[in-house]
PDB file of N, CA and C in Angstrom:
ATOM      1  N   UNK A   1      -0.473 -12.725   3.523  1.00  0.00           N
ATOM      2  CA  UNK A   1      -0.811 -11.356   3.811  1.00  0.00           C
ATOM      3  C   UNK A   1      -2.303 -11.283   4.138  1.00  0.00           C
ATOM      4  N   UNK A   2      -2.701 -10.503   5.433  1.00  0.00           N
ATOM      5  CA  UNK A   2      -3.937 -10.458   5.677  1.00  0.00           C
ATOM      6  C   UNK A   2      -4.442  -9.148   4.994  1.00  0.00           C
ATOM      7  N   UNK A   3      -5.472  -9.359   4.525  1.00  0.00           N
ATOM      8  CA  UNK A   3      -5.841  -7.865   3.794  1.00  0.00           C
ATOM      9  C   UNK A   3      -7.424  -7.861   3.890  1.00  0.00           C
ATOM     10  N   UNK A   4      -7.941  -6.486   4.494  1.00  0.00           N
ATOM     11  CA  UNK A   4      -9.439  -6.241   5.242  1.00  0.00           C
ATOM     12  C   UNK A   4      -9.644  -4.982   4.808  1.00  0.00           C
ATOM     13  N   UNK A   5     -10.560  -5.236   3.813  1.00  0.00           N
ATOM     14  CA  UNK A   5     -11.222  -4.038   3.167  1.00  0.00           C
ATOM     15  C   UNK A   5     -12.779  -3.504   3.867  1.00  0.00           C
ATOM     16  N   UNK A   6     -12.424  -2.242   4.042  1.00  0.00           N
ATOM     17  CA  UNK A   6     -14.008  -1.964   5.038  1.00  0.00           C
ATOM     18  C   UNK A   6     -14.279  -0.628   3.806  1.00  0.00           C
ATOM     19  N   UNK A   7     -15.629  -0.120   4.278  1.00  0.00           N
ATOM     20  CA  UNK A   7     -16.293   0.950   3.373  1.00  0.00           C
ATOM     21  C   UNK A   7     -17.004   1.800   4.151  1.00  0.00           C
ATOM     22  N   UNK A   8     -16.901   3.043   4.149  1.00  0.00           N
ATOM     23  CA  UNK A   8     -17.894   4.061   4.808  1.00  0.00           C
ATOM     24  C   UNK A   8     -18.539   4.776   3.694  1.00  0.00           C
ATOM     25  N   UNK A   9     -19.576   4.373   4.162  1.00  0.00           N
ATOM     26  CA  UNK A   9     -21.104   5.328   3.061  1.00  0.00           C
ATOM     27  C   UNK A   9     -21.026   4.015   1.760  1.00  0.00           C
ATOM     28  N   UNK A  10     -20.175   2.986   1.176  1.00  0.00           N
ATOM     29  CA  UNK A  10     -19.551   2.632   0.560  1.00  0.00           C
ATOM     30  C   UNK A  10     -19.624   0.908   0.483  1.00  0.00           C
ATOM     31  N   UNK A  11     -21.045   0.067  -0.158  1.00  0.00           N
ATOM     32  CA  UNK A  11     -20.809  -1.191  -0.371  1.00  0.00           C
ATOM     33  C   UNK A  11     -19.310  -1.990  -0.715  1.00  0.00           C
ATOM     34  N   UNK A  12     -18.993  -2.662  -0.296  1.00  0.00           N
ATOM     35  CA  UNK A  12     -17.511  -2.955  -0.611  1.00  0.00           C
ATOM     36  C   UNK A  12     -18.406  -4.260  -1.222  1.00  0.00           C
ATOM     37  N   UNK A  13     -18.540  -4.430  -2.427  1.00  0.00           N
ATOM     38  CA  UNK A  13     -19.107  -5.514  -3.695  1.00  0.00           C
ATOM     39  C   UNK A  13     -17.860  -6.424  -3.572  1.00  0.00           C
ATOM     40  N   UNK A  14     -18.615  -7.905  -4.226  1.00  0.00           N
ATOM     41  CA  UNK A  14     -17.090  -8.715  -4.912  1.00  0.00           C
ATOM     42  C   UNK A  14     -16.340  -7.988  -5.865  1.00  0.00           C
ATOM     43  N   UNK A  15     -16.957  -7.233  -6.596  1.00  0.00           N
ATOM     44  CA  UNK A  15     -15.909  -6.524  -7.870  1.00  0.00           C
ATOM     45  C   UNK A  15     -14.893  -5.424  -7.107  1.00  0.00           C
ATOM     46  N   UNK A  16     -15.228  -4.641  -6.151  1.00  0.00           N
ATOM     47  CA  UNK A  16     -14.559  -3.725  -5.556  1.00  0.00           C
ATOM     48  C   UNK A  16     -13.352  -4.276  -4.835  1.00  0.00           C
ATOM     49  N   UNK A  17     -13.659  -5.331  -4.308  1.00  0.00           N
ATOM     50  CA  UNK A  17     -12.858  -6.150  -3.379  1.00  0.00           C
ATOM     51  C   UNK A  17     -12.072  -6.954  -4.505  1.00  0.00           C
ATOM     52  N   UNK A  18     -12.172  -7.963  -5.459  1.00  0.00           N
ATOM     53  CA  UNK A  18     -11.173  -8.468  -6.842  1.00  0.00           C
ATOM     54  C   UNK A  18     -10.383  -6.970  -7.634  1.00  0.00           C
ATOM     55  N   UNK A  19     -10.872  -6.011  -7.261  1.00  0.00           N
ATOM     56  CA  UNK A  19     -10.605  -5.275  -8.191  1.00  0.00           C
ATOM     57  C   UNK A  19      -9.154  -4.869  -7.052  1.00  0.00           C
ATOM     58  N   UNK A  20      -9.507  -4.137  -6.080  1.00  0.00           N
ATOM     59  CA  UNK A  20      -8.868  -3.353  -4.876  1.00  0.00           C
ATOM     60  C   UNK A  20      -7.479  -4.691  -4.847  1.00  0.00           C
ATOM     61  N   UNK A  21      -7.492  -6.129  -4.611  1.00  0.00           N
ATOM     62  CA  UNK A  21      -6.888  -7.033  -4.951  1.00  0.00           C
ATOM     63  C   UNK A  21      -5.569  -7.406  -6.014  1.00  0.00           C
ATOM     64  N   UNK A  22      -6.376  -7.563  -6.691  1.00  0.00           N
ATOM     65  CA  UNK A  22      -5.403  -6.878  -7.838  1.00  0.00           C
ATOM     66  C   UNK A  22      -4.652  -5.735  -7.819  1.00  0.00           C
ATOM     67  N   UNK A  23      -5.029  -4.650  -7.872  1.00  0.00           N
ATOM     68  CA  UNK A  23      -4.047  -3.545  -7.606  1.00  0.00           C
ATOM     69  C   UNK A  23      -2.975  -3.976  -7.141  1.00  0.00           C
ATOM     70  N   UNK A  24      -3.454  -4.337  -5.512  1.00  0.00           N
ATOM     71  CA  UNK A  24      -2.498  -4.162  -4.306  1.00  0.00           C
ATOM     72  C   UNK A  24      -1.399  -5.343  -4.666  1.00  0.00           C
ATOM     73  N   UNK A  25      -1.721  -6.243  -5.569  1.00  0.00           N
ATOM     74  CA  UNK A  25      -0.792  -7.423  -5.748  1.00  0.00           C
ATOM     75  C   UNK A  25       0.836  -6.682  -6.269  1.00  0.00           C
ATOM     76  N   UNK A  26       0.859  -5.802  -7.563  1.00  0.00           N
ATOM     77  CA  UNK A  26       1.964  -5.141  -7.953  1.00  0.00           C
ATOM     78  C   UNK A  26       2.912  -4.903  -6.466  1.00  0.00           C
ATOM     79  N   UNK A  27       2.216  -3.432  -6.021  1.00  0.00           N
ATOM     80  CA  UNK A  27       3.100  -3.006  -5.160  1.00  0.00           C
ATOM     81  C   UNK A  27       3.275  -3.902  -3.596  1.00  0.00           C
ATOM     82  N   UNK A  28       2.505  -5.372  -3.396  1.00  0.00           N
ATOM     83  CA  UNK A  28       3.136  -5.985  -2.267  1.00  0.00           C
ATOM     84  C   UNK A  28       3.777  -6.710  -3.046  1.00  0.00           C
ATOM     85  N   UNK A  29       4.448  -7.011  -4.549  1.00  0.00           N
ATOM     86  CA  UNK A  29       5.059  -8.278  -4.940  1.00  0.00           C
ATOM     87  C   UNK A  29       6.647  -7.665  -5.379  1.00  0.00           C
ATOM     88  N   UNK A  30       6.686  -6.306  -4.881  1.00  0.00           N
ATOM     89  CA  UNK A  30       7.600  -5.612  -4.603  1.00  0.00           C
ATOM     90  C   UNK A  30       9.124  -5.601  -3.678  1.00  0.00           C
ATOM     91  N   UNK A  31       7.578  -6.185  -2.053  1.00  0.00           N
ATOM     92  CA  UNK A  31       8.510  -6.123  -0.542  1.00  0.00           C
ATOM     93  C   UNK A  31       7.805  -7.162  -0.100  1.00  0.00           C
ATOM     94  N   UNK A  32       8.422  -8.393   0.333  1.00  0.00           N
ATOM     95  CA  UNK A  32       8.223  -9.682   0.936  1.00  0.00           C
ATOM     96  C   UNK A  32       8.025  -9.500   2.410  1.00  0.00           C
ATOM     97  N   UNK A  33       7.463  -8.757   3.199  1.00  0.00           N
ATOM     98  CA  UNK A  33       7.809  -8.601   4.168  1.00  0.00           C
ATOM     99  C   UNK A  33       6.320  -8.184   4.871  1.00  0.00           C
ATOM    100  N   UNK A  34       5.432  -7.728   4.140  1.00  0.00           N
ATOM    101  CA  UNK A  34       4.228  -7.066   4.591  1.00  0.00           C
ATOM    102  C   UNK A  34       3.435  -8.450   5.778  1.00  0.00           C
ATOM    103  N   UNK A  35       2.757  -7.703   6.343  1.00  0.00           N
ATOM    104  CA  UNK A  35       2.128  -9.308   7.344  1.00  0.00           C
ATOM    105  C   UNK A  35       0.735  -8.554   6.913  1.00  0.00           C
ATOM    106  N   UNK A  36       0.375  -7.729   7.339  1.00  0.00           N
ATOM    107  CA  UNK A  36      -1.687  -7.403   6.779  1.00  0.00           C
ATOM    108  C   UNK A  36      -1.189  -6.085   6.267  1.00  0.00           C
ATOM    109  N   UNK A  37      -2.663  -5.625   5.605  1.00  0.00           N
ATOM    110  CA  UNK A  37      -3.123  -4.709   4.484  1.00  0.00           C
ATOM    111  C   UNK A  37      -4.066  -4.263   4.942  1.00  0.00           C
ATOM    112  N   UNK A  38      -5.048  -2.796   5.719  1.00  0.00           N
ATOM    113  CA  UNK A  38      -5.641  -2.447   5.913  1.00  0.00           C
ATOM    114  C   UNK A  38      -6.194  -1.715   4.698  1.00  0.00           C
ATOM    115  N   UNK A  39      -7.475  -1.924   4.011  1.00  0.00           N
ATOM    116  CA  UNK A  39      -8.013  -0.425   3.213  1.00  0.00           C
ATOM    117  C   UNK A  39      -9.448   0.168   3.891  1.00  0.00           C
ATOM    118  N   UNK A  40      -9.336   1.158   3.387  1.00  0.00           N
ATOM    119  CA  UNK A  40     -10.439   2.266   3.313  1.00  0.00           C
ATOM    120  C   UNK A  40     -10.690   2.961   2.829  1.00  0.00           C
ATOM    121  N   UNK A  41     -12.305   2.861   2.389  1.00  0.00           N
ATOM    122  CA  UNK A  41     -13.088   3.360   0.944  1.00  0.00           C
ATOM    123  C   UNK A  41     -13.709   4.109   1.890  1.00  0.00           C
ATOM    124  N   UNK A  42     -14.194   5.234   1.087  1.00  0.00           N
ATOM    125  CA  UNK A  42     -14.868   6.406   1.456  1.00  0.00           C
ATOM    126  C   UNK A  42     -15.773   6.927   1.012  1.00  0.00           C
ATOM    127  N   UNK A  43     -16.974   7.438   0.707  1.00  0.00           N
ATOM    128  CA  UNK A  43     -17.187   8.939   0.153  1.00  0.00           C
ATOM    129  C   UNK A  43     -17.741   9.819   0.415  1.00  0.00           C
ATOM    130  N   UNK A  44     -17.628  11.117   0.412  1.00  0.00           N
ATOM    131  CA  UNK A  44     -17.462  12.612   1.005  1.00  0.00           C
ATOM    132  C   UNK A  44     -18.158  13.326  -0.248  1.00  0.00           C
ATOM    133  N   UNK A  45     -19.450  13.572  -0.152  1.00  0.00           N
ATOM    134  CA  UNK A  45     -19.899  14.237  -1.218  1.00  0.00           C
ATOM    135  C   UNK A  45     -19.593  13.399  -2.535  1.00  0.00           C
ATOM    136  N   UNK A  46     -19.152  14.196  -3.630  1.00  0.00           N
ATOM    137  CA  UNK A  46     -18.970  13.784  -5.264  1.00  0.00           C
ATOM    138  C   UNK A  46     -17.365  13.424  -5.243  1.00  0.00           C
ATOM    139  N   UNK A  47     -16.745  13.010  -3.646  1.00  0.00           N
ATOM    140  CA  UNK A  47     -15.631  12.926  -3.469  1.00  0.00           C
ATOM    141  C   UNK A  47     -15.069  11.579  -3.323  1.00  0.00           C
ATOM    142  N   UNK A  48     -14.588  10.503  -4.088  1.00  0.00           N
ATOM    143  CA  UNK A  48     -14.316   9.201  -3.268  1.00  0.00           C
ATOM    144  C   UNK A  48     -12.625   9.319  -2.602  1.00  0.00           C
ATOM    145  N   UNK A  49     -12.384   8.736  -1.558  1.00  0.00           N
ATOM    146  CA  UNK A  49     -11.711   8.378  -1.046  1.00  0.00           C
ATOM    147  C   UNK A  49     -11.256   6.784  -0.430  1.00  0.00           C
ATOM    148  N   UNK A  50      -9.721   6.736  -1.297  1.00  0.00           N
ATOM    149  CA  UNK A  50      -8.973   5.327  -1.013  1.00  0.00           C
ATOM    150  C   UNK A  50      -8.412   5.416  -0.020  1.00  0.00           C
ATOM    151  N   UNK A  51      -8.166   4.801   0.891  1.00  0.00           N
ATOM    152  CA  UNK A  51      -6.659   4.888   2.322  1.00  0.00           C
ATOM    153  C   UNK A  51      -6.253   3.512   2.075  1.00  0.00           C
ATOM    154  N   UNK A  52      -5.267   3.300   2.580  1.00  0.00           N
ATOM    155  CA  UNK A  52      -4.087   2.151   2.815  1.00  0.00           C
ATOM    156  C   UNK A  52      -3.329   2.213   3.814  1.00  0.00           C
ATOM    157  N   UNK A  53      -3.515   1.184   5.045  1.00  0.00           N
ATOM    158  CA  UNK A  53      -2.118   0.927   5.681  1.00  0.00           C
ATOM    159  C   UNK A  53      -1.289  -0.155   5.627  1.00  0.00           C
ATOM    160  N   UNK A  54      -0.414  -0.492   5.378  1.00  0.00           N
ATOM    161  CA  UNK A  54       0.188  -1.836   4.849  1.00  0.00           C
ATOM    162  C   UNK A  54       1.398  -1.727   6.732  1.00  0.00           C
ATOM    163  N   UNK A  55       1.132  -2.932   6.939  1.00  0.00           N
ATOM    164  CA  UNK A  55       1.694  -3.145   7.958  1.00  0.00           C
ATOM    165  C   UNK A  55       3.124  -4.149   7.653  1.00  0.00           C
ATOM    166  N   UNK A  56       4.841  -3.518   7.795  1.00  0.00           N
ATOM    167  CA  UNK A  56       6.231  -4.212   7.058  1.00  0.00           C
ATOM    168  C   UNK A  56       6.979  -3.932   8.298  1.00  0.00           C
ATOM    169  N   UNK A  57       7.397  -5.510   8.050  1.00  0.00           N
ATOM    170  CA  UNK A  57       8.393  -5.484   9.298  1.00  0.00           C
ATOM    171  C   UNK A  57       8.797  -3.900  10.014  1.00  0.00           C
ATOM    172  N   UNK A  58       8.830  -3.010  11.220  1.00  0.00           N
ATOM    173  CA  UNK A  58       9.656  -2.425  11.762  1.00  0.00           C
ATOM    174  C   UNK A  58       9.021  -0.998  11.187  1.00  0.00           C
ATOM    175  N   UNK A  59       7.715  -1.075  10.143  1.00  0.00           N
ATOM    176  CA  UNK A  59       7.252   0.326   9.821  1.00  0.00           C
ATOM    177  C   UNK A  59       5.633  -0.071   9.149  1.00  0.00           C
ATOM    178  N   UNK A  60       5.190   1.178   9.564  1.00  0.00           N
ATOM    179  CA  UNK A  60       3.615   1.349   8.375  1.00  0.00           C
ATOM    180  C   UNK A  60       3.481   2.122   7.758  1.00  0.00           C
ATOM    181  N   UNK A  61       3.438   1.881   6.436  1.00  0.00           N
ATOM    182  CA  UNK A  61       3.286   2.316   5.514  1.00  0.00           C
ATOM    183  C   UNK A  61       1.762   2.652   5.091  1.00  0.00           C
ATOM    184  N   UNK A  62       1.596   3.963   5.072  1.00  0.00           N
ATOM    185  CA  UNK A  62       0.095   4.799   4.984  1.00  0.00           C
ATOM    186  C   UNK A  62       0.326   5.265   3.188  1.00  0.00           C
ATOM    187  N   UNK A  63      -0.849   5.426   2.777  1.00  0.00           N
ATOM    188  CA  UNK A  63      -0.764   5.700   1.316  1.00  0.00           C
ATOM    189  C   UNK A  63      -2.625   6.548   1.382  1.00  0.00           C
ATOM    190  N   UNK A  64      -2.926   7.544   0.868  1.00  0.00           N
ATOM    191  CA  UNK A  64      -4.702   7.998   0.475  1.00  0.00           C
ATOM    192  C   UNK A  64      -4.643   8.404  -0.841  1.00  0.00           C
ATOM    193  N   UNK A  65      -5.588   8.122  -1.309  1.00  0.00           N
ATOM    194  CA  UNK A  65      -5.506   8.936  -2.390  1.00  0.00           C
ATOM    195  C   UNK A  65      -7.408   9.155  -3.056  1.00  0.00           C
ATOM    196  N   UNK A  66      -7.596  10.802  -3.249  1.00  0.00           N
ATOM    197  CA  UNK A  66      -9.316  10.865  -3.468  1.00  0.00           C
ATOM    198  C   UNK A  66      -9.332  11.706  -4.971  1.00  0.00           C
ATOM    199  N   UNK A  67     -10.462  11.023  -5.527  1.00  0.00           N
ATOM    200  CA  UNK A  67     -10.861  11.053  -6.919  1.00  0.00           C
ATOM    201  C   UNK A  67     -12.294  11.119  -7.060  1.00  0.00           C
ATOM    202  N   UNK A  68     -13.136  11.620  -8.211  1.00  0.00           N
ATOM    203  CA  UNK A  68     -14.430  11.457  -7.900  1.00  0.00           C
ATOM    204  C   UNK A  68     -14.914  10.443  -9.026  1.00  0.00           C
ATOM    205  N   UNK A  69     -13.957   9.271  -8.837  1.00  0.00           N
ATOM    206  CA  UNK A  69     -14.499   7.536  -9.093  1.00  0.00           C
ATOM    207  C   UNK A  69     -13.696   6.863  -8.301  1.00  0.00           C
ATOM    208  N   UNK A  70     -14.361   6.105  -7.346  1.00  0.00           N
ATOM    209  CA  UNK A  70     -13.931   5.010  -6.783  1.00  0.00           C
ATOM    210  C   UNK A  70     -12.303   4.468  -7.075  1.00  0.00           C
ATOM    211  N   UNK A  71     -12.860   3.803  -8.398  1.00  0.00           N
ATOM    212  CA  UNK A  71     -11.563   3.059  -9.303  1.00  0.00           C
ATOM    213  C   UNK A  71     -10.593   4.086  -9.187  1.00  0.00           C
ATOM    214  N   UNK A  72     -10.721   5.418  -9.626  1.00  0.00           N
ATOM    215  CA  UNK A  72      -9.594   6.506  -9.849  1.00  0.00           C
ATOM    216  C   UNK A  72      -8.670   6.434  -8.970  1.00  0.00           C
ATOM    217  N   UNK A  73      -9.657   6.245  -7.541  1.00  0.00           N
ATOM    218  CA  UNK A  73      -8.763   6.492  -6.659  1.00  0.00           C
ATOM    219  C   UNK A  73      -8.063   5.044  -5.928  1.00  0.00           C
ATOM    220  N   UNK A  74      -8.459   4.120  -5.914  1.00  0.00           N
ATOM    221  CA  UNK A  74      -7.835   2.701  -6.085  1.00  0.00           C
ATOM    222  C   UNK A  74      -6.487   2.929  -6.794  1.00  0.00           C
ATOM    223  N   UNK A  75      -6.922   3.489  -8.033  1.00  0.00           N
ATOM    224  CA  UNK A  75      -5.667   3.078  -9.187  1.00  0.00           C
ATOM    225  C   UNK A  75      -4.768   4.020  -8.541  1.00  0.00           C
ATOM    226  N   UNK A  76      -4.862   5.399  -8.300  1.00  0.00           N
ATOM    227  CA  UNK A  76      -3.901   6.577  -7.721  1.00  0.00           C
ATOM    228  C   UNK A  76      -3.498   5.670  -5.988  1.00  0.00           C
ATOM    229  N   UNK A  77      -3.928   5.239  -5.250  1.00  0.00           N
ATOM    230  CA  UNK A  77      -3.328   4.518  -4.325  1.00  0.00           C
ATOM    231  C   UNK A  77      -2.538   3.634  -4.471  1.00  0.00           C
ATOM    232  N   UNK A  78      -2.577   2.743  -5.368  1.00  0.00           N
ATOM    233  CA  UNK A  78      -1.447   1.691  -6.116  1.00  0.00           C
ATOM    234  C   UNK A  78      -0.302   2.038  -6.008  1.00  0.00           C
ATOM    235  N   UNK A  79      -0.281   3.507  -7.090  1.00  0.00           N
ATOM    236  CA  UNK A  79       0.773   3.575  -7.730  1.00  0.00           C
ATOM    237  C   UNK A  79       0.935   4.959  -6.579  1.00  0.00           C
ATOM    238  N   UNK A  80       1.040   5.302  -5.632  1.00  0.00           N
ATOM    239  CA  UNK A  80       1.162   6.114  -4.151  1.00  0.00           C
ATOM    240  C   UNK A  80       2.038   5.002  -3.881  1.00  0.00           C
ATOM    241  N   UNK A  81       1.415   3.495  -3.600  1.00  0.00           N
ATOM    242  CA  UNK A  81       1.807   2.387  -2.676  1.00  0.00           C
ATOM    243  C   UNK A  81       2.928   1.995  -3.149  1.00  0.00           C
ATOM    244  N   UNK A  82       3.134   1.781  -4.165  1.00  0.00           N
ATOM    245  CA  UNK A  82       4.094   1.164  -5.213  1.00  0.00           C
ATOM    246  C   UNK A  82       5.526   2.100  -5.228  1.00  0.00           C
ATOM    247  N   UNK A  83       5.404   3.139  -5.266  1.00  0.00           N
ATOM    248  CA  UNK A  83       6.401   4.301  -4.945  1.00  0.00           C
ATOM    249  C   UNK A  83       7.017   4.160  -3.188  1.00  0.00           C
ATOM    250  N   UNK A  84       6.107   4.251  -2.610  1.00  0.00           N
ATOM    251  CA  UNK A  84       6.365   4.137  -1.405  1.00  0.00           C
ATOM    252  C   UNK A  84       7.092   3.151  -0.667  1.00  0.00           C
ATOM    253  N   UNK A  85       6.990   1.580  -1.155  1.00  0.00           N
ATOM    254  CA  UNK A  85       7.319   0.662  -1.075  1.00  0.00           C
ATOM    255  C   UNK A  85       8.579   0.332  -1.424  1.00  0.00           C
ATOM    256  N   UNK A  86       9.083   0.740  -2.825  1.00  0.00           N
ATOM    257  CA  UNK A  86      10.299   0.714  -3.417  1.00  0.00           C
ATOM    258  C   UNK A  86      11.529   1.673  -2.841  1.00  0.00           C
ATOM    259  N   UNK A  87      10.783   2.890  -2.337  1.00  0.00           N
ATOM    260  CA  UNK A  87      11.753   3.744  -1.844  1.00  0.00           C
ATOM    261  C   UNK A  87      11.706   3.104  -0.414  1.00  0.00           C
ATOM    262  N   UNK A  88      11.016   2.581   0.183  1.00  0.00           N
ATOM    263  CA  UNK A  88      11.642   1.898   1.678  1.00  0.00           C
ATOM    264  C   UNK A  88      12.662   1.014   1.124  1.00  0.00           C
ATOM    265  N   UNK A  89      12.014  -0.208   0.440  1.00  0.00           N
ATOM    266  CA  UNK A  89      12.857  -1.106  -0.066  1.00  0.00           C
ATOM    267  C   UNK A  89      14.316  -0.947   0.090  1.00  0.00           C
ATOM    268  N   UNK A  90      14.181   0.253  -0.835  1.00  0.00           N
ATOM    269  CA  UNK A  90      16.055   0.875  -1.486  1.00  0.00           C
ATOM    270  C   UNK A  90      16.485   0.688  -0.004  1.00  0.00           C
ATOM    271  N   UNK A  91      15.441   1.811   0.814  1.00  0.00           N
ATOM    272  CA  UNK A  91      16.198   2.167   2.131  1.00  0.00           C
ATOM    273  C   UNK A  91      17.024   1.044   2.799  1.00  0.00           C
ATOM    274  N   UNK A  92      16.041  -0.203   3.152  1.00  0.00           N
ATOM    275  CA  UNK A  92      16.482  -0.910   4.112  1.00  0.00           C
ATOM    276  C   UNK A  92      17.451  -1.859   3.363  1.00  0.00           C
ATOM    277  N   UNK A  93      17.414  -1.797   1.937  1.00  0.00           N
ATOM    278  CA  UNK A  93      18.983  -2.532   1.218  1.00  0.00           C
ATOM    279  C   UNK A  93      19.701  -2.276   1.288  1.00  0.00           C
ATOM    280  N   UNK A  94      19.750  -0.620   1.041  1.00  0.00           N
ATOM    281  CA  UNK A  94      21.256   0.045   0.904  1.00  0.00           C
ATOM    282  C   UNK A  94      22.042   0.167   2.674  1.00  0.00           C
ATOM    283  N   UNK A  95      20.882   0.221   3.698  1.00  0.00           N
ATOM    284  CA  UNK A  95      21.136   0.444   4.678  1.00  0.00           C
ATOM    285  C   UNK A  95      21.743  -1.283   4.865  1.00  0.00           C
ATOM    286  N   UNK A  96      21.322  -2.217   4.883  1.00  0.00           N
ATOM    287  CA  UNK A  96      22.263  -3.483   5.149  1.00  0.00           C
ATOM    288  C   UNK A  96      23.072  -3.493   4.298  1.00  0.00           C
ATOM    289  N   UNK A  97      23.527  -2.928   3.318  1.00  0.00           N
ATOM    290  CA  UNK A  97      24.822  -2.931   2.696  1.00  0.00           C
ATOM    291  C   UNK A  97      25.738  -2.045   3.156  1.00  0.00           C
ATOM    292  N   UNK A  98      25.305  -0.505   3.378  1.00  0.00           N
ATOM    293  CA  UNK A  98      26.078   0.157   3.884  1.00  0.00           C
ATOM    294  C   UNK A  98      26.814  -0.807   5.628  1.00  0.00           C
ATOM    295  N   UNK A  99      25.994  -1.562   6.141  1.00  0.00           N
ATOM    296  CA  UNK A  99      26.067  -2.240   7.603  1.00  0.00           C
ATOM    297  C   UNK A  99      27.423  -3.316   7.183  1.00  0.00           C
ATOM    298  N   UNK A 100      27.444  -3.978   5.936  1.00  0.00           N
ATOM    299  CA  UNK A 100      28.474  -4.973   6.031  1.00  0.00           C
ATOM    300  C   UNK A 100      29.378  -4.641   5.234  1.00  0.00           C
ATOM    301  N   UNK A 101      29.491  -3.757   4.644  1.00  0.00           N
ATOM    302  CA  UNK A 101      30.566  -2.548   4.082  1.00  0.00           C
ATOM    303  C   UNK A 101      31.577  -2.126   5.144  1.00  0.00           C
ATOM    304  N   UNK A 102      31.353  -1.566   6.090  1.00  0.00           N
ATOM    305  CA  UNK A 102      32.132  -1.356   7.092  1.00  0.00           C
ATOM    306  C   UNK A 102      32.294  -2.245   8.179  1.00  0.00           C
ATOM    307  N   UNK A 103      31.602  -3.562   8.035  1.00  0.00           N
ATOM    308  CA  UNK A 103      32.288  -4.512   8.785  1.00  0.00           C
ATOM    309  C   UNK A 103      33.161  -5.142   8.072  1.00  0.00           C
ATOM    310  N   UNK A 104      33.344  -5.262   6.505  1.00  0.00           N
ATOM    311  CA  UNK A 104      34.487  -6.020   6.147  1.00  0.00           C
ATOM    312  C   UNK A 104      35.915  -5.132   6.289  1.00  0.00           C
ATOM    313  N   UNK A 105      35.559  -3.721   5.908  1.00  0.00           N
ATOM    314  CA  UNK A 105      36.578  -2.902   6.196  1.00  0.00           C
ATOM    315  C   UNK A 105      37.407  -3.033   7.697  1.00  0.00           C
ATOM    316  N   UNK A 106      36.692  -3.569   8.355  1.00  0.00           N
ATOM    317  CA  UNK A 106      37.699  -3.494   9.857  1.00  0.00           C
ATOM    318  C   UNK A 106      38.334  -4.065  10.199  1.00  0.00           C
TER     319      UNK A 106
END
């Protein structure tokens, strides 16, 4: 998985980057399928802002989430990502099951 963390207004440190890392490990160890990981750090006044695009077979998956700590909003993107991920997941399982369900029926 390629994963490219950039920062506006926003040093992206080794700790920000191990930290942002970690997170993202949960919700890609979810869906085997991701090829790169776009993030983006922000901040807007006393405002920080996380973004995420995770690039999966056949869709992109966008996730933001803003807090006024950095980390806050890392951690609230995770678990955005992590939700997001699982409910595709379901999707594209149940959808190849529903697919060979009615091919054995015929």
């Amino acid at each position: 998985m390629n994963l490219t963390i950039t920062g506006h207004h926003v040093e992206v440190t080794s700790a920000i980057r191990d930290y942002v890392t970690h997170k993202l490990e949960r919700p890609v160890r979810h869906f085997d399928q991701v090829t790169s990981t776009r993030v983006f750090l922000t901040v807007e006044k006393l405002l920080h802002k996380a973004e995420v695009t995770l690039h999966v077979k056949g869709k992109d998956i966008f996730a933001d989430a803003t807090a006024e700590d950095l980390y806050a909003a890392i951690d609230l993107l995770a678990d955005k990502l992590d939700r997001q991920i699982v409910k595709h997941k379901e999707k594209v399982t149940n959808h190849n099951h529903e697919k060979h369900a009615t091919d054995s029926e015929s």
